[in-house]
Protein backbone atom coordinates (compact mmCIF):
# COMPACT_ATOMS: atom_id res chain seq x y z
CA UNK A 1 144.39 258.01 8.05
CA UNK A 2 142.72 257.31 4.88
CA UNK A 3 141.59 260.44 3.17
CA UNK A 4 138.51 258.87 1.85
CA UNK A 5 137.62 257.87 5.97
CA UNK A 6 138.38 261.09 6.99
CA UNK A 7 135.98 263.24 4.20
CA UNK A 8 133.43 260.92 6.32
CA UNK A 9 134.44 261.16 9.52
CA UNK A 10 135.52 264.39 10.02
CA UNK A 11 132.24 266.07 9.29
CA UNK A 12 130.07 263.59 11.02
CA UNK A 13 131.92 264.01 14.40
CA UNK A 14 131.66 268.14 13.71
CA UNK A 15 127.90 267.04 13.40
CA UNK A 16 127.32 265.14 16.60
CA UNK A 17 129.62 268.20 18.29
CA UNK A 18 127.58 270.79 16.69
CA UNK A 19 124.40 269.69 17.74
CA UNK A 20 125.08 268.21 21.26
CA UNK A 21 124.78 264.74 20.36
CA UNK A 22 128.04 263.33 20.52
CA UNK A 23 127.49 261.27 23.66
CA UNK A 24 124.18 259.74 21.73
CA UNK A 25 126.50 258.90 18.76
CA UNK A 26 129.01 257.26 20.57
CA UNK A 27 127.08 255.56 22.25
CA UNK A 28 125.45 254.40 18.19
CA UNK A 29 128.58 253.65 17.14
CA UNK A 30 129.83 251.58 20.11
CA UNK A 31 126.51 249.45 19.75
CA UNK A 32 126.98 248.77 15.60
CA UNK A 33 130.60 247.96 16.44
CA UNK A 34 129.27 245.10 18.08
CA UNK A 35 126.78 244.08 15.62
CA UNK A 36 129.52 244.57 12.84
CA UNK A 37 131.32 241.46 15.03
CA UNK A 38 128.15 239.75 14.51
CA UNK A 39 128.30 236.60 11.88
CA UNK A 40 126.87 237.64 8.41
CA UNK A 41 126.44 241.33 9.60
CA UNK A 42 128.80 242.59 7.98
CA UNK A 43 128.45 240.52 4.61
CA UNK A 44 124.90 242.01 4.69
CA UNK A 45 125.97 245.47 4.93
CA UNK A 46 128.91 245.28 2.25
CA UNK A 47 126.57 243.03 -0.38
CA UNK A 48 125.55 245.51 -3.23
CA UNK A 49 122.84 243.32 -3.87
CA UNK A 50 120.81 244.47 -0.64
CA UNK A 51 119.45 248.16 -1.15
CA UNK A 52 120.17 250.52 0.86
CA UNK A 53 116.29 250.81 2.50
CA UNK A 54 116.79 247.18 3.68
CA UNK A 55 120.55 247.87 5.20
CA UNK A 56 119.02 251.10 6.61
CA UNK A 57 116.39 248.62 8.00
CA UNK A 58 118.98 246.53 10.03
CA UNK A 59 120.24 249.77 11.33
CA UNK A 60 116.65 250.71 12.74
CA UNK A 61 116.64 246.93 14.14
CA UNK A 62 119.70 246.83 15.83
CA UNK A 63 119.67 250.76 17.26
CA UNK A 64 115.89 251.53 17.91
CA UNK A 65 116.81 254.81 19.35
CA UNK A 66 119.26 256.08 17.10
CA UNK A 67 120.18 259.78 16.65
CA UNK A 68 118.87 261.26 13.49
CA UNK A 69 121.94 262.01 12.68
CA UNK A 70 123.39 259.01 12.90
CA UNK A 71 120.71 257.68 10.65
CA UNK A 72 121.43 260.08 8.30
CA UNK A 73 125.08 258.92 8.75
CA UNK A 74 124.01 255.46 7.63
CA UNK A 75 121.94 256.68 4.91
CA UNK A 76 124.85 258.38 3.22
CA UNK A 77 127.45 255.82 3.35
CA UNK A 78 124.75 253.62 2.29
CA UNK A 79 123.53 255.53 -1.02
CA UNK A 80 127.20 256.22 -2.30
CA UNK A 81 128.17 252.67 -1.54
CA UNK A 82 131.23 252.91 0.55
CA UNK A 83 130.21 250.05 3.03
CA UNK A 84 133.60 248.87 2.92
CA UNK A 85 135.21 251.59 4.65
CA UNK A 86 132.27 252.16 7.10
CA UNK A 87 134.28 250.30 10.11
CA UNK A 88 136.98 252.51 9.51
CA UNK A 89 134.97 255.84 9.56
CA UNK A 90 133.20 254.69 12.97
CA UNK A 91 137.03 254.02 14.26
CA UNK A 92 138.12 257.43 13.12
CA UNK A 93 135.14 259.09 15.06
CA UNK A 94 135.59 257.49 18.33
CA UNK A 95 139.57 258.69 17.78
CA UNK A 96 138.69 261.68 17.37
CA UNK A 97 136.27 261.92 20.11
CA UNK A 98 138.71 260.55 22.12
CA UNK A 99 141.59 263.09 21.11
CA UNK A 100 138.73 266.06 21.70
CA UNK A 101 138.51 263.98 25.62
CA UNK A 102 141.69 264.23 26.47
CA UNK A 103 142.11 260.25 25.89
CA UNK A 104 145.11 259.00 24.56
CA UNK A 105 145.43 255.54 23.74
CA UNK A 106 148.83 253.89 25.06
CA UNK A 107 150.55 250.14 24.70
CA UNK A 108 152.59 248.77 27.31
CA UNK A 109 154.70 245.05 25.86
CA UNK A 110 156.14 243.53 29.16
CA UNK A 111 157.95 239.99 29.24
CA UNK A 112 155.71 238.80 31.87
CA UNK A 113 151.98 239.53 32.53
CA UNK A 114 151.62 242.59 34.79
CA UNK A 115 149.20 242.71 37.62
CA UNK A 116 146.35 244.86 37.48
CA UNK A 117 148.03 247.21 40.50
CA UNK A 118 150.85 247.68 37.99
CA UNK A 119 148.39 248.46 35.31
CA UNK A 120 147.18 250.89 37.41
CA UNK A 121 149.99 252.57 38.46
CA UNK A 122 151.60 252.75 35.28
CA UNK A 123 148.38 254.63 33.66
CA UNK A 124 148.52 257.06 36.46
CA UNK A 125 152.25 258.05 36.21
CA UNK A 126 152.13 258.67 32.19
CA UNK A 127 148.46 260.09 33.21
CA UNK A 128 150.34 262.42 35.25
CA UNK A 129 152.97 263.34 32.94
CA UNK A 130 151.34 263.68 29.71
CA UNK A 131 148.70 265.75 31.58
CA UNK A 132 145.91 263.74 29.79
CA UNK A 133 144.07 260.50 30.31
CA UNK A 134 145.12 257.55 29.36
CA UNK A 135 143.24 253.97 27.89
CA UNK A 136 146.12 251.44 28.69
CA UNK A 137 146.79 248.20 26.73
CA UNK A 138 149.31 245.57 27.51
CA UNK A 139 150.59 242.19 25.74
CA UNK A 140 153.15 239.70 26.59
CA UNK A 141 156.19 239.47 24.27
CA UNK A 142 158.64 237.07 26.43
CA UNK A 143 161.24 237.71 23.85
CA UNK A 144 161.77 241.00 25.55
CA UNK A 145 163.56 239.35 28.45
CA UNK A 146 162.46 241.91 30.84
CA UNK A 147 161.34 245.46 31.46
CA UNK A 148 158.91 247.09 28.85
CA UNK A 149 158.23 248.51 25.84
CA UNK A 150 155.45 251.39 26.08
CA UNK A 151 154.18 253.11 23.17
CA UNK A 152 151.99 256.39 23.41
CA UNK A 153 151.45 259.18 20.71
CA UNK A 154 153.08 257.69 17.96
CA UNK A 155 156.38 257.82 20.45
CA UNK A 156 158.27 254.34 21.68
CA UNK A 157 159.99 254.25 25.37
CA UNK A 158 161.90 251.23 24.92
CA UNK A 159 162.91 250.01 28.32
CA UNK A 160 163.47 246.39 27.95
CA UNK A 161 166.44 244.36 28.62
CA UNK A 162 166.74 242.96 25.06
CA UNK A 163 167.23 246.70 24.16
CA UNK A 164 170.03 247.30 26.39
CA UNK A 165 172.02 244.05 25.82
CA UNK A 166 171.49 245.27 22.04
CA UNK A 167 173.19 248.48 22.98
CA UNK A 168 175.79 247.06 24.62
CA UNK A 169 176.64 244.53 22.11
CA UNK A 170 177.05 247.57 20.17
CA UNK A 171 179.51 249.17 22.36
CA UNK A 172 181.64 245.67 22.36
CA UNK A 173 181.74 245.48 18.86
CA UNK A 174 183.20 248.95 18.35
């Protein structure tokens, strides 16, 4: 994590925590994250030709009933100009809320698509072993050949059949 976004971050999660507003943040955040996918949104926000009373403006536009704090938020990054990190800092909240949670992100690479049952059951078993819940991804990499590659808390479980014909051409070759 940048140490710039977290000098941000950090204190404006202990913020919404502090004063019971987390839940009203996130829910903010979650709705500028889709206005920052928004066409010219975000060249608005990073021009440094706009002021800051007509970015904070947009903000009142897009969430009417926004925390104080979150205007406040807005206000800040605003006046000391560090737009261009602002997507990151709302990332590194929502992390951190989700760390707080018990929510831990996890990516499953499988050779073939899996079903949503198998989605399912998959979450639940690493639910039930990391003790914690999980927010499962999943992509298609075919050049896996088979099994999958899951990747939770910075660790890798490599289980696919590319990896173990790797291993045992590695054996051979001794």
């Amino acid at each position: 994590m940048n140490i710039l976004v977290s000098r941000y971050a950090e204190p404006f999660y202990l913020a919404a925590k502090e004063t019971g507003e987390v839940e009203k943040v996130r829910t903010d955040l979650e709705l500028f994250a889709f206005a920052w996918q928004q066409p010219g949104f975000v060249a608005f926000i990073d021009s440094p030709e706009i002021h800051t009373d007509e970015k904070l403006e947009l903000i009142h536009q897009i969430l009417p009933d926004a925390s104080k704090l979150t205007v406040n938020f807005f206000h800040l990054v605003f006046e000391r100009s560090r737009e261009s990190i602002l997507s990151d800092i709302t990332s590194e909240f929502m992390k951190r809320l989700r760390k707080d949670a018990g929510i831990v992100s996890a990516h499953a690479t499988s050779a073939v698509m899996i079903s949503d049952e198998q989605k399912k059951e998959l979450s639940q078993k690493l639910s039930a072993s990391l003790k914690k819940t999980i927010e499962l991804d999943t992509k298609i990499d075919e050049s896996i050949i088979g099994g999958m590659i899951v990747e939770i808390e910075g660790k890798r479980y490599d289980g696919s059949v590319r990896r173990r014909l790797e291993e045992l051409k590695h054996v051979m070759m001794k």
